[in-house]
N, C-alpha and C. Protein backbone atom coordinates (compact mmCIF):
# COMPACT_ATOMS: atom_id res chain seq x y z
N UNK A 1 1.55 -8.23 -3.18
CA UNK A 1 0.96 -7.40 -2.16
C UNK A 1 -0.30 -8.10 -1.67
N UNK A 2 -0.40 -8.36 -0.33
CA UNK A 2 -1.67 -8.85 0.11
C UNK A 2 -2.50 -7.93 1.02
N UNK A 3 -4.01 -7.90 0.69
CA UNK A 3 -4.59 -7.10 1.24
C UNK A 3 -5.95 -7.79 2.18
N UNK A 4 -5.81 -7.52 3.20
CA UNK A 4 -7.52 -7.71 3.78
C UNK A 4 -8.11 -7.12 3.56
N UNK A 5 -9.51 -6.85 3.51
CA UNK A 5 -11.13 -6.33 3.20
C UNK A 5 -11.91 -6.32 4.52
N UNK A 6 -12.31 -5.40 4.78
CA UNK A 6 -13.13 -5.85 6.51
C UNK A 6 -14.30 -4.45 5.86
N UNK A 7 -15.78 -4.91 5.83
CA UNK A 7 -16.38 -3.99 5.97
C UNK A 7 -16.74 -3.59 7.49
N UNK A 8 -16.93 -2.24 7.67
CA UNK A 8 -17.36 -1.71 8.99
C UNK A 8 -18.12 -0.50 9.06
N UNK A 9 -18.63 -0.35 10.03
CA UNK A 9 -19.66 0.86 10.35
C UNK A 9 -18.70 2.31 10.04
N UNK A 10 -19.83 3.35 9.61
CA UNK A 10 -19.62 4.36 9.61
C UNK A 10 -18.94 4.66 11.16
N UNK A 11 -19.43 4.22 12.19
CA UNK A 11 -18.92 4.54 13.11
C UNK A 11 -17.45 4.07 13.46
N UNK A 12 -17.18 2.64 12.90
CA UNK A 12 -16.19 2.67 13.50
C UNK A 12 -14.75 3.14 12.31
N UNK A 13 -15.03 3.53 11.37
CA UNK A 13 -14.56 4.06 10.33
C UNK A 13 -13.93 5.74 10.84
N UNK A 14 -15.10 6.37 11.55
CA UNK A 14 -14.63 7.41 12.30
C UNK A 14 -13.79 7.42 13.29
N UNK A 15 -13.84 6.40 13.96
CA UNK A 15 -12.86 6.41 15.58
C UNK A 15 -11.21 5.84 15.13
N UNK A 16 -11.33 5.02 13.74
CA UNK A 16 -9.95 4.67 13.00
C UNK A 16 -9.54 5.57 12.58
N UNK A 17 -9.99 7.17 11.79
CA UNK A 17 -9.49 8.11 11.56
C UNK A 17 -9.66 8.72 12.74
N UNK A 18 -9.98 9.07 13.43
CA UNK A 18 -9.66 9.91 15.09
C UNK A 18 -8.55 9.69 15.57
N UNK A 19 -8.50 8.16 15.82
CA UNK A 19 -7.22 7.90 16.19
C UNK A 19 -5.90 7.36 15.81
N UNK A 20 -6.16 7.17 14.42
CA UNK A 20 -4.80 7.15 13.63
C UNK A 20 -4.70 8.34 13.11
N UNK A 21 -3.28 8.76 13.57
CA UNK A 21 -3.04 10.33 13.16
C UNK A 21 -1.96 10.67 12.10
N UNK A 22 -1.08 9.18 11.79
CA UNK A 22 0.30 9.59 10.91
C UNK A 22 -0.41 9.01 9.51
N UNK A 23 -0.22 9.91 8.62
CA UNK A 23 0.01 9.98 7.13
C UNK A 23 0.58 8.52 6.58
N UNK A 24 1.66 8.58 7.44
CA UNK A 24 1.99 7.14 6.57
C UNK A 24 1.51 5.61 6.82
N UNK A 25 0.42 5.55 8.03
CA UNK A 25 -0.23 4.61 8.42
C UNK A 25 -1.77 4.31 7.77
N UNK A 26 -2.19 6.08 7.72
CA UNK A 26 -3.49 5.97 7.19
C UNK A 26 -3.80 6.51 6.18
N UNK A 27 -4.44 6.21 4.85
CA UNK A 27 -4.69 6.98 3.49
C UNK A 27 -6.22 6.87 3.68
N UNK A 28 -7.04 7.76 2.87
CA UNK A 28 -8.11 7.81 2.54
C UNK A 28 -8.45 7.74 0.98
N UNK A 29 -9.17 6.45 0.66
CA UNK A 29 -9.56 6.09 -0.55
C UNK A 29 -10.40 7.27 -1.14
N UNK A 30 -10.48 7.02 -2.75
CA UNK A 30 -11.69 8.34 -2.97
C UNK A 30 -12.69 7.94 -3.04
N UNK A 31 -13.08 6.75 -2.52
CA UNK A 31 -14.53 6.36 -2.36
C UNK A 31 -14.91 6.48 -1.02
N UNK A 32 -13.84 6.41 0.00
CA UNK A 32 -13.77 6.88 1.19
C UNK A 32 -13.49 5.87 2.32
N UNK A 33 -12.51 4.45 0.92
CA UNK A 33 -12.32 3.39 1.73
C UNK A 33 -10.92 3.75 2.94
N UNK A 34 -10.93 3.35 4.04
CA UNK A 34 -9.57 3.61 4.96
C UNK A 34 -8.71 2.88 4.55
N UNK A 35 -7.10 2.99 4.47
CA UNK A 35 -6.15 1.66 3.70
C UNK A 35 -5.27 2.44 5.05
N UNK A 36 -4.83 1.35 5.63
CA UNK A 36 -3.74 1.02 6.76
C UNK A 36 -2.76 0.40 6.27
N UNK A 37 -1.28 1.05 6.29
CA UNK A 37 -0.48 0.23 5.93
C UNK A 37 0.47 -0.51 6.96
N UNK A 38 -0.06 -2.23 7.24
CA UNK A 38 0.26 -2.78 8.33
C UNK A 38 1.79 -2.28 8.74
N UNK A 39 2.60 -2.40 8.29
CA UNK A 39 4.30 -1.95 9.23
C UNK A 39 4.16 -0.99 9.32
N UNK A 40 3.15 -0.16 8.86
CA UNK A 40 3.85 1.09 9.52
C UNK A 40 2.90 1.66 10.69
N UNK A 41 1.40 0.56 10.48
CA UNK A 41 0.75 0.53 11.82
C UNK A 41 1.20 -0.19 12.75
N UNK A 42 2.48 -1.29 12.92
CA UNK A 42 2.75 -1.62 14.10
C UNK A 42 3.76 -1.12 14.23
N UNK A 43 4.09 -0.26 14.16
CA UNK A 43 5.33 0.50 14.74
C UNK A 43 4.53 2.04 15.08
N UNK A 44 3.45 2.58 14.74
CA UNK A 44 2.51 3.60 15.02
C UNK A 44 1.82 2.55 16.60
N UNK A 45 1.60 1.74 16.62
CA UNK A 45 0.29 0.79 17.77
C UNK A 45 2.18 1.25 19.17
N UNK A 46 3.12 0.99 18.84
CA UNK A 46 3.75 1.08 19.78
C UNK A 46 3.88 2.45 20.32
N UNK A 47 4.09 3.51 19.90
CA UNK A 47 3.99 5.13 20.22
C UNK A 47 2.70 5.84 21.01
N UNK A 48 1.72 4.67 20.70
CA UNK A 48 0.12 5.34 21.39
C UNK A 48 -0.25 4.45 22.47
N UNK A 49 0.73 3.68 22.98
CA UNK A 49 0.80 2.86 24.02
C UNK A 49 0.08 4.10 25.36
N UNK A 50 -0.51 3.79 25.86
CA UNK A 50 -0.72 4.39 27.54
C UNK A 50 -1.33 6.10 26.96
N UNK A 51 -1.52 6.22 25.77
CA UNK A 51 -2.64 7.15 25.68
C UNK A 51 -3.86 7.42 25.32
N UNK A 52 -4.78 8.24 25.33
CA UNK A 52 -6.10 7.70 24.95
C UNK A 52 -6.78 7.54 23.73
N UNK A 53 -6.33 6.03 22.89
CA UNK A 53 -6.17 6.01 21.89
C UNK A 53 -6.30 4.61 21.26
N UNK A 54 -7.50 4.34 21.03
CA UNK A 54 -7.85 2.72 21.00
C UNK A 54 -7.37 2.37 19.52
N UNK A 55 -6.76 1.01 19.89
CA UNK A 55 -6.04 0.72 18.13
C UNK A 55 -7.00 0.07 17.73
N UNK A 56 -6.38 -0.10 16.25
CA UNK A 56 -7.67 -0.55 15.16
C UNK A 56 -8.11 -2.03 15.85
N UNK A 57 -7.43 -2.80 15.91
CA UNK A 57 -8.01 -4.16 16.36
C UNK A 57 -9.09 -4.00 17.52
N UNK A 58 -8.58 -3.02 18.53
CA UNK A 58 -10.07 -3.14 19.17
C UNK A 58 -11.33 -2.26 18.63
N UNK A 59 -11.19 -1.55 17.91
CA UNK A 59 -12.36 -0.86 16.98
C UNK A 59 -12.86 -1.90 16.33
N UNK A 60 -12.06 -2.69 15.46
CA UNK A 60 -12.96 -3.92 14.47
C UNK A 60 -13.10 -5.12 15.01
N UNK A 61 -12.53 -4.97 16.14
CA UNK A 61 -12.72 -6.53 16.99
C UNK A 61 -11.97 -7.21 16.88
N UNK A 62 -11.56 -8.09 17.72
CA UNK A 62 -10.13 -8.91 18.48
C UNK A 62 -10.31 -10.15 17.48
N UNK A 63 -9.07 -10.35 17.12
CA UNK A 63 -8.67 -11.77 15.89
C UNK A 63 -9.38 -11.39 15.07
N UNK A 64 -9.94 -10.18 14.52
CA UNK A 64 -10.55 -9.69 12.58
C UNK A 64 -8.91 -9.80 11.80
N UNK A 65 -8.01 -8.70 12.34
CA UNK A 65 -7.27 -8.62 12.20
C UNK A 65 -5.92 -9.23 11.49
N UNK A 66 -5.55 -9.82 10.30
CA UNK A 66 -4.47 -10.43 9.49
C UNK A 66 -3.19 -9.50 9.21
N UNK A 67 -2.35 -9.69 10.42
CA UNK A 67 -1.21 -9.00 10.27
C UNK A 67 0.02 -9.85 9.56
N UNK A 68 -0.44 -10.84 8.52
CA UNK A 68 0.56 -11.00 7.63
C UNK A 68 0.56 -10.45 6.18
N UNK A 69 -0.59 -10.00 5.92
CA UNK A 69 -1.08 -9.29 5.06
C UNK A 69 -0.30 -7.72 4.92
N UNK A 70 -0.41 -6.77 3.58
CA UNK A 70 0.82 -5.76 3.70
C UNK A 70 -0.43 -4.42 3.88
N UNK A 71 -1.56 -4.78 3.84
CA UNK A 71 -2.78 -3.83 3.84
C UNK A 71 -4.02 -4.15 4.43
N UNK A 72 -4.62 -3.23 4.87
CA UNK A 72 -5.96 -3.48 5.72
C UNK A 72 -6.81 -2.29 4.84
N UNK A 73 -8.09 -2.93 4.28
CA UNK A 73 -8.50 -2.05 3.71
C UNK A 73 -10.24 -2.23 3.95
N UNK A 74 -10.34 -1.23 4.75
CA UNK A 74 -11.79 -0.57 5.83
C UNK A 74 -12.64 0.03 4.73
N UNK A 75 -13.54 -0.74 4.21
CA UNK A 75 -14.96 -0.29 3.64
C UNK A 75 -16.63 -0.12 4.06
């Protein structure tokens, strides 16, 4: 299992839970880290196409992002 690490602002920690809305994309750590589980966020990034609903890459910024990795994990 491979995981990325990206620390980020309280703020943008909020707008990743705002706008990720499915259960099986987004968990909440009990420390209150965000864990994205990449396949099932790119198949979630295709459904929020053309609504108002900014995906994670542009919240943490363009090329942060390691989508060969099986987890993204927002501290």
């Amino acid at each position: 299992m491979k995981i990325q690490e990206i620390a980020l602002s309280n703020t943008q920690k909020k707008k990743i839970q705002r706008d990720v809305t499915s259960d099986e994309v987004l968990q909440i750590d009990d420390n209150g880290d965000i864990i994205i589980h990449v396949a099932a966020y790119e198949s979630y990034r295709e459904t929020i196409k053309g609504r108002d609903v900014t995906p994670i890459e542009v919240a943490v910024g363009e090329g942060i992002l390691d989508f060969s990795v099986d987890y993204f994990v927002f501290s």
